[in-house]
PDB file of N, CA and C in Angstrom:
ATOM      1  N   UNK A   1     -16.987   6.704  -7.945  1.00  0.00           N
ATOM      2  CA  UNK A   1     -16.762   7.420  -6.710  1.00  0.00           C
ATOM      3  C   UNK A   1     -16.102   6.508  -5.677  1.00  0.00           C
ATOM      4  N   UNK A   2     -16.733   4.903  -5.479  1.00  0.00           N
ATOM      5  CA  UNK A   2     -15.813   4.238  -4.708  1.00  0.00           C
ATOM      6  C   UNK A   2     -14.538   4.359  -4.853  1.00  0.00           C
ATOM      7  N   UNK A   3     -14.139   4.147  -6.407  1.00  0.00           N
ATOM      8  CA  UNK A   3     -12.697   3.593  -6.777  1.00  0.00           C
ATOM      9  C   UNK A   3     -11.579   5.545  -5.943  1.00  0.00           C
ATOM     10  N   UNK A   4     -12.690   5.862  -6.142  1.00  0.00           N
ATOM     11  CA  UNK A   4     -11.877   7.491  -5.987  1.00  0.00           C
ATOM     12  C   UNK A   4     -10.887   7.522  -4.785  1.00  0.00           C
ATOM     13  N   UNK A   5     -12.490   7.282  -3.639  1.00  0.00           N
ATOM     14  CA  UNK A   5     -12.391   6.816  -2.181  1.00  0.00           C
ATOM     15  C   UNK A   5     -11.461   6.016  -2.075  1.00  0.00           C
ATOM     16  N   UNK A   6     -11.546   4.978  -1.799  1.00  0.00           N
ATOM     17  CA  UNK A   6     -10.236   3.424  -1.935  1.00  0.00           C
ATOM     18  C   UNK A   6      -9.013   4.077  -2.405  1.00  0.00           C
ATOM     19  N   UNK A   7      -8.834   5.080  -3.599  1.00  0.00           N
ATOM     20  CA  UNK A   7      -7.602   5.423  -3.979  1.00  0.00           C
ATOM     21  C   UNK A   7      -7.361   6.826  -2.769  1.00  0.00           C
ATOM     22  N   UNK A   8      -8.168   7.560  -2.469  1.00  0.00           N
ATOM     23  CA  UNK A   8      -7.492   8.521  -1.397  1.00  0.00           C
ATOM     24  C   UNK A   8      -7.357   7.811  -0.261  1.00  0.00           C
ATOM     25  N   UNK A   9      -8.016   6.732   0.406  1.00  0.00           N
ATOM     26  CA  UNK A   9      -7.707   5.998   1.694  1.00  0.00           C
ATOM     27  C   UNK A   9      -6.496   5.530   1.524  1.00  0.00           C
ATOM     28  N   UNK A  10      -5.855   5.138   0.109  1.00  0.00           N
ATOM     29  CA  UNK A  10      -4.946   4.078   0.090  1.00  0.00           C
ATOM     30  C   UNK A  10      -3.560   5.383   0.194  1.00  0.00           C
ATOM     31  N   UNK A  11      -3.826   6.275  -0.256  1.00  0.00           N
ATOM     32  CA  UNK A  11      -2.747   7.641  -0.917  1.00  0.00           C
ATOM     33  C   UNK A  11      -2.595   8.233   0.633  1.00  0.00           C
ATOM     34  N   UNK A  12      -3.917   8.299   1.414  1.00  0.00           N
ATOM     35  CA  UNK A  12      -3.494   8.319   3.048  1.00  0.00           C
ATOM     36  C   UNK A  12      -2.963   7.617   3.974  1.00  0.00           C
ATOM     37  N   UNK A  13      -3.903   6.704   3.639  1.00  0.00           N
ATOM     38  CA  UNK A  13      -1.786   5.485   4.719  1.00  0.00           C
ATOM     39  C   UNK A  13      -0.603   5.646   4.251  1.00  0.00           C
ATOM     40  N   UNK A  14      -0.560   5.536   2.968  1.00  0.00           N
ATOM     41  CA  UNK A  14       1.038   5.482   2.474  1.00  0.00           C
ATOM     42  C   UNK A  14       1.459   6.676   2.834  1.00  0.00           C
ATOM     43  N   UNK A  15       0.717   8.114   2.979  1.00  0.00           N
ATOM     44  CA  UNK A  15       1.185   9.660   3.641  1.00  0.00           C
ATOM     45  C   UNK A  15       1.423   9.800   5.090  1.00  0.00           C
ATOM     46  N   UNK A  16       0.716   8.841   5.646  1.00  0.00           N
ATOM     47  CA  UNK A  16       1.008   8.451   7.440  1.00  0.00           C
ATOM     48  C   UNK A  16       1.859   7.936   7.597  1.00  0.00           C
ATOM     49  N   UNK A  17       1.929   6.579   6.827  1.00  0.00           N
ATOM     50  CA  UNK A  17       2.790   5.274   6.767  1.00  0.00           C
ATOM     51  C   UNK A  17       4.623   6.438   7.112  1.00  0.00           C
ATOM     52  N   UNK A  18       4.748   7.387   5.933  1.00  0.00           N
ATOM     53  CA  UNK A  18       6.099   7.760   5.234  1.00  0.00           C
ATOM     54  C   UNK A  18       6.196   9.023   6.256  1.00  0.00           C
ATOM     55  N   UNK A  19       5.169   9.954   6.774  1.00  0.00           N
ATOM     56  CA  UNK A  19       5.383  10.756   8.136  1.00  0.00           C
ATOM     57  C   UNK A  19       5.560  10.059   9.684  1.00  0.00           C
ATOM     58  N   UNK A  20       5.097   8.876   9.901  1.00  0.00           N
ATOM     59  CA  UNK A  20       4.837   8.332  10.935  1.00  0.00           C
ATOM     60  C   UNK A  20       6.456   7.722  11.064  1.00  0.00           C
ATOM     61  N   UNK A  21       7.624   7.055   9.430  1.00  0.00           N
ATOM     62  CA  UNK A  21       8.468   6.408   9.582  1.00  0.00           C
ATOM     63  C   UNK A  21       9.410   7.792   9.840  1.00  0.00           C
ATOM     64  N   UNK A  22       9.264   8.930   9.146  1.00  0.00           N
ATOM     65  CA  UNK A  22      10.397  10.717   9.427  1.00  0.00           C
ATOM     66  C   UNK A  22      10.395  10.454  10.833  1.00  0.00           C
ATOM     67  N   UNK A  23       9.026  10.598  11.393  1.00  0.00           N
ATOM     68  CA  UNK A  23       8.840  11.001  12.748  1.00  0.00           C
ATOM     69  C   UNK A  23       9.883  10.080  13.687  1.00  0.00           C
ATOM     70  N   UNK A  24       9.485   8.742  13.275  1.00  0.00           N
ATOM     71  CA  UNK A  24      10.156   7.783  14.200  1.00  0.00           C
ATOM     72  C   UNK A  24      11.927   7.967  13.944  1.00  0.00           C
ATOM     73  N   UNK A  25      12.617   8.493  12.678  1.00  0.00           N
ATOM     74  CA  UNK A  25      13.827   8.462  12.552  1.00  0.00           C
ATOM     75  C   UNK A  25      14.195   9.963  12.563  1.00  0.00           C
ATOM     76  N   UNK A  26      13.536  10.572  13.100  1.00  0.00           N
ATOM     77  CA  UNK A  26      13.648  12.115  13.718  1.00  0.00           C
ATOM     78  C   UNK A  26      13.630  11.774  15.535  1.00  0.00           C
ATOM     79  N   UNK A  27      12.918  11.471  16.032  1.00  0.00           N
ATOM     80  CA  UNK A  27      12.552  11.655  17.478  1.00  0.00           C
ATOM     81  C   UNK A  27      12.910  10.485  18.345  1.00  0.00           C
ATOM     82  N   UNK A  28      13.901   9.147  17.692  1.00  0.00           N
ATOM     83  CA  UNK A  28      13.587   7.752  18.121  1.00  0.00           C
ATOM     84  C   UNK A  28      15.229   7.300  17.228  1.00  0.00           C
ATOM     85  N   UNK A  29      16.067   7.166  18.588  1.00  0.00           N
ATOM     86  CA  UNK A  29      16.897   6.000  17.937  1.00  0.00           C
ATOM     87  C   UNK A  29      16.938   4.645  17.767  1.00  0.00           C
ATOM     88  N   UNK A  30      15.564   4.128  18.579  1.00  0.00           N
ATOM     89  CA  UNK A  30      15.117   3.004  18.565  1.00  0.00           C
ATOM     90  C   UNK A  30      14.578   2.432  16.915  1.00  0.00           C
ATOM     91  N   UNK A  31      14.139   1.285  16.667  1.00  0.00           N
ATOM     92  CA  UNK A  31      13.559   0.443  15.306  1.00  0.00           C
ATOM     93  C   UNK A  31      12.670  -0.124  16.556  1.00  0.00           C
ATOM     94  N   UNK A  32      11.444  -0.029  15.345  1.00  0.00           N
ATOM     95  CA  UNK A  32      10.150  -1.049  16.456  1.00  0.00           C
ATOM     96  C   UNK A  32       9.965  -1.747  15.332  1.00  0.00           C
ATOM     97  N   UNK A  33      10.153  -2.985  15.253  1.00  0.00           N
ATOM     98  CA  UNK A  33      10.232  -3.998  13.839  1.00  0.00           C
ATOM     99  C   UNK A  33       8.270  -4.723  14.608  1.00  0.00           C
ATOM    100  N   UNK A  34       7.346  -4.651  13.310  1.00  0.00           N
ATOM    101  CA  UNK A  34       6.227  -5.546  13.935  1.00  0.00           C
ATOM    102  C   UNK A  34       5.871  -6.249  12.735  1.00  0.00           C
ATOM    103  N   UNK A  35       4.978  -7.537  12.484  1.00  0.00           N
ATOM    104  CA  UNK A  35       4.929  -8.346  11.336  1.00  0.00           C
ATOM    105  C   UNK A  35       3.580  -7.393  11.022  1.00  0.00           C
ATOM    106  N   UNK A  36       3.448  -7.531   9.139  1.00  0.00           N
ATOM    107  CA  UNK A  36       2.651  -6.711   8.619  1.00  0.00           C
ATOM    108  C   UNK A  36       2.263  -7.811   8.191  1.00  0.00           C
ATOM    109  N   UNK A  37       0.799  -7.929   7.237  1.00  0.00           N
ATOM    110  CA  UNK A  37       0.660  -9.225   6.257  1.00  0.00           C
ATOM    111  C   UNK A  37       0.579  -8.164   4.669  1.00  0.00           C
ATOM    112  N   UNK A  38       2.505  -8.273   4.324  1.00  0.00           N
ATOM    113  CA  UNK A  38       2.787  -7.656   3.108  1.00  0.00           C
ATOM    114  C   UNK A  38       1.767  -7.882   1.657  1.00  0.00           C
ATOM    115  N   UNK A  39       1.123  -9.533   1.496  1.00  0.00           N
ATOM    116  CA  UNK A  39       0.294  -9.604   0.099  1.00  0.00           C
ATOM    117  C   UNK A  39      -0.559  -9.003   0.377  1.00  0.00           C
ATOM    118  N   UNK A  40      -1.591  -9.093   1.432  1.00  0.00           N
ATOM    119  CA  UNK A  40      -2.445  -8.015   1.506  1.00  0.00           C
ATOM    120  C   UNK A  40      -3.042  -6.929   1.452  1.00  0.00           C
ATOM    121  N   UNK A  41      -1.528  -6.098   1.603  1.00  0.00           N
ATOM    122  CA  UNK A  41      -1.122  -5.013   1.532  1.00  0.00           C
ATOM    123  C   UNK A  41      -1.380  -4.620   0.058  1.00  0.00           C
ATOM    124  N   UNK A  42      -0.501  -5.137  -0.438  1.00  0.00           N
ATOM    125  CA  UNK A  42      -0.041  -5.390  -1.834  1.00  0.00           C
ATOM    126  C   UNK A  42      -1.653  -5.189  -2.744  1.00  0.00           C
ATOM    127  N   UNK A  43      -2.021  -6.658  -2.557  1.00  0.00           N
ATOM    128  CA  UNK A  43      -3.193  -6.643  -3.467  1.00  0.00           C
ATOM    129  C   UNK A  43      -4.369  -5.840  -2.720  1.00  0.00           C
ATOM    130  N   UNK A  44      -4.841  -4.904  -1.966  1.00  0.00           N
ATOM    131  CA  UNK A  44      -5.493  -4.128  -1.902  1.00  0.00           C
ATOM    132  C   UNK A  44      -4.990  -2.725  -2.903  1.00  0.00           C
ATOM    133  N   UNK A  45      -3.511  -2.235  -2.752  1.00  0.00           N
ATOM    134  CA  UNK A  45      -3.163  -1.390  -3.794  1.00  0.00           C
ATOM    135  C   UNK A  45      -3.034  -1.821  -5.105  1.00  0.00           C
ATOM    136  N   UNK A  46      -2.678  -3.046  -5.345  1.00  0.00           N
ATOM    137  CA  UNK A  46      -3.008  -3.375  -6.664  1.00  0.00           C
ATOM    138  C   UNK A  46      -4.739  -3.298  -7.558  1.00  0.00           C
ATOM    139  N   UNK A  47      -5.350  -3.711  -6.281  1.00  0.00           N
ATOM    140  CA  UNK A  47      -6.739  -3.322  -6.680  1.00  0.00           C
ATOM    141  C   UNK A  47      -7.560  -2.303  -7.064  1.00  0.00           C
ATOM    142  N   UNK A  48      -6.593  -1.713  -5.964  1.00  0.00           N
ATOM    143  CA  UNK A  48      -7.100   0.439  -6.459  1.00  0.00           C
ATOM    144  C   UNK A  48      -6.808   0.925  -7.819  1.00  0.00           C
ATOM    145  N   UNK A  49      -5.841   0.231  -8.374  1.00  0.00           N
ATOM    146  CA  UNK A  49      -5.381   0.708  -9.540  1.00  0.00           C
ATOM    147  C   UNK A  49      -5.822  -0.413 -10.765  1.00  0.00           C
ATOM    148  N   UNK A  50      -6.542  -1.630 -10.615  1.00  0.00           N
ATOM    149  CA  UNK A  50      -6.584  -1.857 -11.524  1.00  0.00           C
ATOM    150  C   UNK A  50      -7.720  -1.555 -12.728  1.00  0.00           C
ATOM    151  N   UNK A  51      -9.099  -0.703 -11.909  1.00  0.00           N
ATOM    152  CA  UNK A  51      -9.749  -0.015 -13.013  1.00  0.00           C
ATOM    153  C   UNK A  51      -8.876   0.861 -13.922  1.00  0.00           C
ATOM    154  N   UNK A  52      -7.985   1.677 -13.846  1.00  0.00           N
ATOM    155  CA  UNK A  52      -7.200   2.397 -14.329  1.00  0.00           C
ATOM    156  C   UNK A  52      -6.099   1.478 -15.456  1.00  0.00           C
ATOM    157  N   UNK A  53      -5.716   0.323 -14.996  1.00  0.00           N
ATOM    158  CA  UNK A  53      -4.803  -0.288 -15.725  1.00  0.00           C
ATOM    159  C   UNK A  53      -5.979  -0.353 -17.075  1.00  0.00           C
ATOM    160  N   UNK A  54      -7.475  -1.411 -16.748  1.00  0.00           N
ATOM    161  CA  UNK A  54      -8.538  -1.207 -16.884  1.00  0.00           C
ATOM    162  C   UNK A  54      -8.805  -0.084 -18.605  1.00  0.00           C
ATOM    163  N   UNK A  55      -8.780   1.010 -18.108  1.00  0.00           N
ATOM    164  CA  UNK A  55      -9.403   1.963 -18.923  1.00  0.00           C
ATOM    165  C   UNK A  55      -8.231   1.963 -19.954  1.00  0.00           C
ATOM    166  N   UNK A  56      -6.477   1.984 -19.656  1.00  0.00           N
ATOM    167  CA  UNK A  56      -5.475   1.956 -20.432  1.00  0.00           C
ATOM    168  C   UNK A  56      -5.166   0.965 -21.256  1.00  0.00           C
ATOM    169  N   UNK A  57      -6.269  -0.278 -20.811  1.00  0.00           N
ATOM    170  CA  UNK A  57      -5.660  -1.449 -21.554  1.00  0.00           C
ATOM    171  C   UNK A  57      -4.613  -2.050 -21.299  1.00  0.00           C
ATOM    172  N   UNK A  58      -4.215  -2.115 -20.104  1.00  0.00           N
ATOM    173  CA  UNK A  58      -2.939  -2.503 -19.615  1.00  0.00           C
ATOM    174  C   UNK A  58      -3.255  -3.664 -19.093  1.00  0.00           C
ATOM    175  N   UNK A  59      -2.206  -4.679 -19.135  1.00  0.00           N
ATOM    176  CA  UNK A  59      -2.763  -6.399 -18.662  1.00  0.00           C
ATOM    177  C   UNK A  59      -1.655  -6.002 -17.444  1.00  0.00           C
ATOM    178  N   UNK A  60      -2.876  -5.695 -16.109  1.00  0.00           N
ATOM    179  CA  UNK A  60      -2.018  -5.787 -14.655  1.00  0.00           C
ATOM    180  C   UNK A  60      -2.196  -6.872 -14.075  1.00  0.00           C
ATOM    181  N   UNK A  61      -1.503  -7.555 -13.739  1.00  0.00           N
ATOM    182  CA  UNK A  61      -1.417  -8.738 -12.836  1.00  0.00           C
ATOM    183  C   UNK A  61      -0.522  -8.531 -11.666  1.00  0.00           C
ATOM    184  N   UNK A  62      -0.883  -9.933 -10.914  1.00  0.00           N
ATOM    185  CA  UNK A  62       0.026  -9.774  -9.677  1.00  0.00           C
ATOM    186  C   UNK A  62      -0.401 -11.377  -9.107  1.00  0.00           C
ATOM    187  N   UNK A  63       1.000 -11.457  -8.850  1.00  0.00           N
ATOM    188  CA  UNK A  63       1.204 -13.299  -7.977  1.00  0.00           C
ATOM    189  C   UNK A  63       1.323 -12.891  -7.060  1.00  0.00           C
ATOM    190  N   UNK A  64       1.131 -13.556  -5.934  1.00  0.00           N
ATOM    191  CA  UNK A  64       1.713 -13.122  -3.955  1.00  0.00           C
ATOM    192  C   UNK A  64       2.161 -14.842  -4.362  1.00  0.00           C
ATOM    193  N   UNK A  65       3.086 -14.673  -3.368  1.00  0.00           N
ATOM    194  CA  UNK A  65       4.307 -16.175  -3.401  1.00  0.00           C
ATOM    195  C   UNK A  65       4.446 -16.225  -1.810  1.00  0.00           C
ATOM    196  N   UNK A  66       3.853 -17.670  -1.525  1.00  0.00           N
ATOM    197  CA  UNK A  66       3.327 -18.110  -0.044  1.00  0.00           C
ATOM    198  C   UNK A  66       4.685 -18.413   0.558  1.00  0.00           C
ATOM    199  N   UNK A  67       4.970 -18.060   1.250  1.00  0.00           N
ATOM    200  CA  UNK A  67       6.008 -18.100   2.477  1.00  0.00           C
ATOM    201  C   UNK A  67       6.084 -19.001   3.581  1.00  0.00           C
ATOM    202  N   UNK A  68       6.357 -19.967   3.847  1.00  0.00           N
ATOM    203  CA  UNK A  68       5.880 -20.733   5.155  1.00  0.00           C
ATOM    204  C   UNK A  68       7.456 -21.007   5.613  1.00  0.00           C
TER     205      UNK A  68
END
């Protein structure tokens, strides 16, 4: 039931995330550029999915590559 949760929280930002970017290139000729922390990002959705890789037998991995 967690993994369910975590996967609809995660399936709801990315549905805000992709209405929130229409909205802004519908109503806004402006770009509001702000820093995200992208691995984070990343390996929280990688995480949602890896019971699933999990049950398929699938070898999921993932590197984040440090930036400085």
């Amino acid at each position: 039931m967690n993994t369910a949760l975590r996967n609809v929280n995660a399936l709801l930002r990315l549905t805000t995330n992709l209405i929130n970017f229409e909205r802004a290139d519908v109503y806004s000729s402006e770009l509001y550029i702000s820093e995200y922390e992208l691995n984070t990002y990343l390996t929280e959705t990688f995480n949602a999915f890896r019971p699933y890789a999990s049950v398929k037998h699938i070898n999921f991995t993932t590197k984040a590559i440090s930036v400085t």
